[in-house]
Protein backbone atom coordinates (compact mmCIF):
# COMPACT_ATOMS: atom_id res chain seq x y z
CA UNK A 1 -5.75 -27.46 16.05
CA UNK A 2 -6.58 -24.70 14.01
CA UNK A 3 -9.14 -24.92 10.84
CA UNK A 4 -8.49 -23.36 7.65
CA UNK A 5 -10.64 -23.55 4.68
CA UNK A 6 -8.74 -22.70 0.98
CA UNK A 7 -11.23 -21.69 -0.71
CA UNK A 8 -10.87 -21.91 -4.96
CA UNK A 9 -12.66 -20.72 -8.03
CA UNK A 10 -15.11 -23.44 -9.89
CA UNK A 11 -15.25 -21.50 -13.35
CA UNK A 12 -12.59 -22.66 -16.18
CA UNK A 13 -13.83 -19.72 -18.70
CA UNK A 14 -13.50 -15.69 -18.61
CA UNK A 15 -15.08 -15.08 -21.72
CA UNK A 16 -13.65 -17.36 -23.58
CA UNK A 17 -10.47 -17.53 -22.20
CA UNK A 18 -9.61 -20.38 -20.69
CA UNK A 19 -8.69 -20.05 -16.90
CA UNK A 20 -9.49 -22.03 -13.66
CA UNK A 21 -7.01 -22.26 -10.21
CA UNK A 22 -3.44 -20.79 -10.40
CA UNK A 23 -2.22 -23.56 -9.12
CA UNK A 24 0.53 -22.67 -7.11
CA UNK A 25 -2.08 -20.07 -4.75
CA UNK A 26 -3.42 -23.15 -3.72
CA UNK A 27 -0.43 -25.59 -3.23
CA UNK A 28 1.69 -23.19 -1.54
CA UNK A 29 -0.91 -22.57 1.40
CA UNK A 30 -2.27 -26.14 1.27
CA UNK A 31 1.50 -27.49 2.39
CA UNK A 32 2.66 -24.11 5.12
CA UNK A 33 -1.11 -25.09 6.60
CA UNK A 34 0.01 -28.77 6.63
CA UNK A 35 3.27 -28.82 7.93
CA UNK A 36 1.98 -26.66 10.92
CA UNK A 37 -0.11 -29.50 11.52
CA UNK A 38 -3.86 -27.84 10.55
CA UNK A 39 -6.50 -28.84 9.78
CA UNK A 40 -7.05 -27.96 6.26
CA UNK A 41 -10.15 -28.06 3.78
CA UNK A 42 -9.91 -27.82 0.50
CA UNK A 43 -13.10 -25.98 -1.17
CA UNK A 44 -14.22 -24.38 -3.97
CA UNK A 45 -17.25 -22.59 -5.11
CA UNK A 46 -19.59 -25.48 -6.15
CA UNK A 47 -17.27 -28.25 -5.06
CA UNK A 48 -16.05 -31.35 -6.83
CA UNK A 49 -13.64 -31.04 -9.12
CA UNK A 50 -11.64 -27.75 -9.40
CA UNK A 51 -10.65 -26.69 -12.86
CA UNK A 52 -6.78 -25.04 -12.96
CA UNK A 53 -5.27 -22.65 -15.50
CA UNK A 54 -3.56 -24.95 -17.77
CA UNK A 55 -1.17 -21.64 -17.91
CA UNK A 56 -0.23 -22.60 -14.30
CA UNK A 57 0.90 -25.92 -15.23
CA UNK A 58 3.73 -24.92 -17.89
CA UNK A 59 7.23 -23.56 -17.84
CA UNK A 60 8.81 -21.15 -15.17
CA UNK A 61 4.80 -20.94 -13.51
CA UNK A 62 4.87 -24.62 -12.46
CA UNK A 63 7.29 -24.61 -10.19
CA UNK A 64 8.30 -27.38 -7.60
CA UNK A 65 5.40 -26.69 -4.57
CA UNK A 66 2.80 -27.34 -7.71
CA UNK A 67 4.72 -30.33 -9.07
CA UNK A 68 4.55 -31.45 -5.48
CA UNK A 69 1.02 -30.89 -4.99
CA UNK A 70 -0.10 -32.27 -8.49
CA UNK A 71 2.14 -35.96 -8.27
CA UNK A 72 0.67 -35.65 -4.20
CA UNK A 73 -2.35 -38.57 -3.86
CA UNK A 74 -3.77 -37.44 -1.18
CA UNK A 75 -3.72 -33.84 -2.43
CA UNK A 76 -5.12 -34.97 -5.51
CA UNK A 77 -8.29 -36.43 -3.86
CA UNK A 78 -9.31 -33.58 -2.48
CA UNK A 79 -8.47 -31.04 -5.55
CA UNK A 80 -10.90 -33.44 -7.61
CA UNK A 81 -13.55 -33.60 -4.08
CA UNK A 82 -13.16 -30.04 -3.32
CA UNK A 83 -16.13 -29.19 -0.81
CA UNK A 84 -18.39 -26.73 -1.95
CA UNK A 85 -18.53 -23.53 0.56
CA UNK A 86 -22.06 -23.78 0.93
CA UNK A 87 -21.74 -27.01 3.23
CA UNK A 88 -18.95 -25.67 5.57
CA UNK A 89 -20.20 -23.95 8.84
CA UNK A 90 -17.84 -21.00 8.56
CA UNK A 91 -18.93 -20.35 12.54
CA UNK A 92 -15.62 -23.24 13.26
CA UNK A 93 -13.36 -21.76 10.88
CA UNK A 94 -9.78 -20.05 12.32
CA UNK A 95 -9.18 -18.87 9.07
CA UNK A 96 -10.08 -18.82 5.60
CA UNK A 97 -7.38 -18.22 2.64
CA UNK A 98 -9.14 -17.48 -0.89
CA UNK A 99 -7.00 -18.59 -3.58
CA UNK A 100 -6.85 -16.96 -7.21
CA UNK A 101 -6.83 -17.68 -10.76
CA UNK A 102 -8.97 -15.70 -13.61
CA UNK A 103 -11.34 -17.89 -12.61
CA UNK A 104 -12.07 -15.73 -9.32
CA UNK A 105 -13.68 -13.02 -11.53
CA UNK A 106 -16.23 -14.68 -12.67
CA UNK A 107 -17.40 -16.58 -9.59
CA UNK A 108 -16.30 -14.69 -6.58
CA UNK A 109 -17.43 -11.48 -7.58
CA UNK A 110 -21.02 -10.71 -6.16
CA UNK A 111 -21.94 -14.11 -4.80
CA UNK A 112 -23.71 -13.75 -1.79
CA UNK A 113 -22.64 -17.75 -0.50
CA UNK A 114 -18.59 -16.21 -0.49
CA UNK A 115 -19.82 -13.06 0.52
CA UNK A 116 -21.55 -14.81 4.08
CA UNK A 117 -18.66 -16.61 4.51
CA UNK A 118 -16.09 -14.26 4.59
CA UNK A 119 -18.16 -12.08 6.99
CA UNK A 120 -18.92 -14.55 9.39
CA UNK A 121 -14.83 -15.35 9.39
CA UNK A 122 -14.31 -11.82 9.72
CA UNK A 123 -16.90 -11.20 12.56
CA UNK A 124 -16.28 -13.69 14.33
CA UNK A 125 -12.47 -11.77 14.91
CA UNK A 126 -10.65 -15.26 12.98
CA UNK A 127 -8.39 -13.97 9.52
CA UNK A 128 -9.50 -13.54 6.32
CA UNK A 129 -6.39 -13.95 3.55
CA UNK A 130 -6.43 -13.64 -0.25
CA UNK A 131 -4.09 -13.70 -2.87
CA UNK A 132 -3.80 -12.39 -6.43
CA UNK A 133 -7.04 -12.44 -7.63
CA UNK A 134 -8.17 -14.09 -4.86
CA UNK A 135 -8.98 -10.34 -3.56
CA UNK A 136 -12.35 -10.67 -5.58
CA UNK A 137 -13.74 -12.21 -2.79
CA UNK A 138 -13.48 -9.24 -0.72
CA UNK A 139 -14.38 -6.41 -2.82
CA UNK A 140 -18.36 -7.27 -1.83
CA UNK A 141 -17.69 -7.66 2.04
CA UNK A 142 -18.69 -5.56 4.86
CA UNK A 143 -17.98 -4.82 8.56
CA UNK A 144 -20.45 -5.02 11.21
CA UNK A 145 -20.71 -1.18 10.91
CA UNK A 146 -21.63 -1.10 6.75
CA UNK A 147 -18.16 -0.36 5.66
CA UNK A 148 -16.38 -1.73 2.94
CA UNK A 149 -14.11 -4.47 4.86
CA UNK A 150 -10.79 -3.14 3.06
CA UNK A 151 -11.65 0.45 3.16
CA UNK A 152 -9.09 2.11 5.36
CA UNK A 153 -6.99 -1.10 5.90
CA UNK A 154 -3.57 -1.99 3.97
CA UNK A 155 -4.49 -4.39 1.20
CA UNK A 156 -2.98 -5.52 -2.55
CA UNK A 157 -3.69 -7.80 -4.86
CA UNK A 158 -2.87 -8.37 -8.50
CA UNK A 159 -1.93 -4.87 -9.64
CA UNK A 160 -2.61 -3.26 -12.90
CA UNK A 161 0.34 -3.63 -14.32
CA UNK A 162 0.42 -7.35 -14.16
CA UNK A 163 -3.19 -7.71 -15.58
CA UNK A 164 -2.00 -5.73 -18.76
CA UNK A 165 0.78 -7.76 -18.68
CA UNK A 166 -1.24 -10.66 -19.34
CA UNK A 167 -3.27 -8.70 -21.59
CA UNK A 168 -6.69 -9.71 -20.02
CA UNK A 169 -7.81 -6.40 -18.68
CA UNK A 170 -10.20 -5.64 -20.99
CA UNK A 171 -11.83 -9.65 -20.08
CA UNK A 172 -12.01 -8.90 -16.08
CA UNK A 173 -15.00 -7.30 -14.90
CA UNK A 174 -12.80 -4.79 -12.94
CA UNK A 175 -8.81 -3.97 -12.51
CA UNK A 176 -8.12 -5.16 -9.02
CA UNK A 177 -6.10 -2.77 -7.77
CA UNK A 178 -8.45 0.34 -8.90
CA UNK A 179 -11.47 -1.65 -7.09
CA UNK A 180 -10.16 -1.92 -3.63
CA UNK A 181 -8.30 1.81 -4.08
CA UNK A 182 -11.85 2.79 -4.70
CA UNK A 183 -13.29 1.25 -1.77
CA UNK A 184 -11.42 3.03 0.26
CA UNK A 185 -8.00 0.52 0.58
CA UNK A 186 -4.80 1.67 1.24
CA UNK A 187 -3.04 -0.11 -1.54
CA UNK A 188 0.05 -1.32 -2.09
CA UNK A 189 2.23 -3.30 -4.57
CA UNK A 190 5.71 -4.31 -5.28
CA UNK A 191 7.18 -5.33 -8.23
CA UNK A 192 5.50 -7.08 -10.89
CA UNK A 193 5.76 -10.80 -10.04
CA UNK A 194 7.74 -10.63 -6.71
CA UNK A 195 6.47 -11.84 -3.13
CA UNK A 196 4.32 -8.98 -1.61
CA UNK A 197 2.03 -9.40 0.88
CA UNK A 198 0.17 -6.87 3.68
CA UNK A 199 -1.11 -7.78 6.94
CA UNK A 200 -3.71 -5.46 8.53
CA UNK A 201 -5.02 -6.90 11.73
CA UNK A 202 -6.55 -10.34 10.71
CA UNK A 203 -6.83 -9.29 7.27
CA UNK A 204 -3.89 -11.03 5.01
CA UNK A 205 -3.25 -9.99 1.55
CA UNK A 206 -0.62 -11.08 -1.49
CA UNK A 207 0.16 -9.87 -4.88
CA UNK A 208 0.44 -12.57 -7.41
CA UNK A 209 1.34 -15.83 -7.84
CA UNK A 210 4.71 -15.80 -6.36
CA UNK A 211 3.04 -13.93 -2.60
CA UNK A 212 0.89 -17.31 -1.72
CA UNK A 213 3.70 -18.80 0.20
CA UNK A 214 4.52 -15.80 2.35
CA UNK A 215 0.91 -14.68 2.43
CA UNK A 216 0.33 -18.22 4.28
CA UNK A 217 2.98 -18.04 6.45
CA UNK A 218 2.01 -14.34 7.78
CA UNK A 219 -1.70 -16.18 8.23
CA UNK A 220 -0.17 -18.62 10.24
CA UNK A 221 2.03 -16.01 12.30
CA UNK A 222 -1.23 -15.27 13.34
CA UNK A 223 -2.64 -18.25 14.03
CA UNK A 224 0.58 -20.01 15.38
């Protein structure tokens, strides 16, 4: 049975804006992973309870695979008992799928825990899968030989236009899409807010919001 840790922000504040989990990048995974009978961890960056985007919760953005996963008990218990990434042994992990939210770009980026575990995914020849902002995770990550881990590959992740849309480009500590262009990442997007998601190898990207169901199921094309 393969293992897949979801691994979520643990911050609830970009400079003063409040942010968290987009909900939905972690429900849509958390039930493709289930139904093809996985065995799936839910984690976040210091564990315990993980804060969501209270912006993911309201009108067209909560739709039904979040209302699922929020009225779901046994969901539930593990959103509020998320397991902190530091006590996983990445070394028995088939996959791991980084989930996004603002929330990513203050805690993914540069932290040397995420960083490790990604890598040891990664080298170990298991996928590595982020969407929306869950890219953040990757922009710090190398391959065996010292190269940027997207540069070269086919990669995307919430695009520039989106973050303007939402008007919080000046509060992220870099555009997305300009960061892994300028490590060397053959980016591409679709249209704002529609499914898009790359697959390079074992490397699985998506968009936004609305990629983190098909960006799951591509993960588990690969691990069937």
């Amino acid at each position: 049975m393969p293992k897949v840790v979801i691994v979520s922000t643990s911050a609830n504040d970009l400079d003063g804006h409040k942010t968290g989990l987009w909900i939905e990048e972690l429900a849509a995974p958390y039930y493709v992973f289930r139904e093809k009978g996985y065995q799936v961890v839910v984690a976040s960056i210091r564990g315990g309870e993980i804060p969501i985007d209270p912006a993911s919760l309201q009108g067209d953005a909560y739709g039904a695979v979040s209302k699922r996963f929020m009225q779901d008990e046994d969901a539930q218990r593990k959103l509020q008992n998320s397991q902190p990434i530091a006590d996983i042994d990445f070394g028995g992990v088939d996959a791991i799928f980084l989930a996004g939210g603002h929330g990513t770009c203050v805690d993914f980026v540069g932290l040397l825990e995420l960083k490790q575990a990604i890598e040891k995914v990664w080298g170990a020849g298991q996928v590595v899968a982020a969407v929306c902002h869950g890219p953040n995770g990757l922009v710090q990550c190398v391959t065996a030989d010292g190269k940027s881990l997207v540069s070269g590959k086919t990669v995307t992740g919430f695009s520039n236009s989106e973050e303007k849309a939402v008007k919080l480009e000046n509060k992220v500590p870099f555009l997305l899409e300009s960061k892994l262009k300028e490590l060397g990442g053959k980016y591409e997007k679709g249209d704002d807010w529609s499914p898009k998601v790359c697959v390079d190898g074992k490397l699985v990207t998506g968009q936004n919001p609305q990629s983190s169901e098909l960006c799951a199921k591509e993960v588990a094309k690969l691990l069937g």
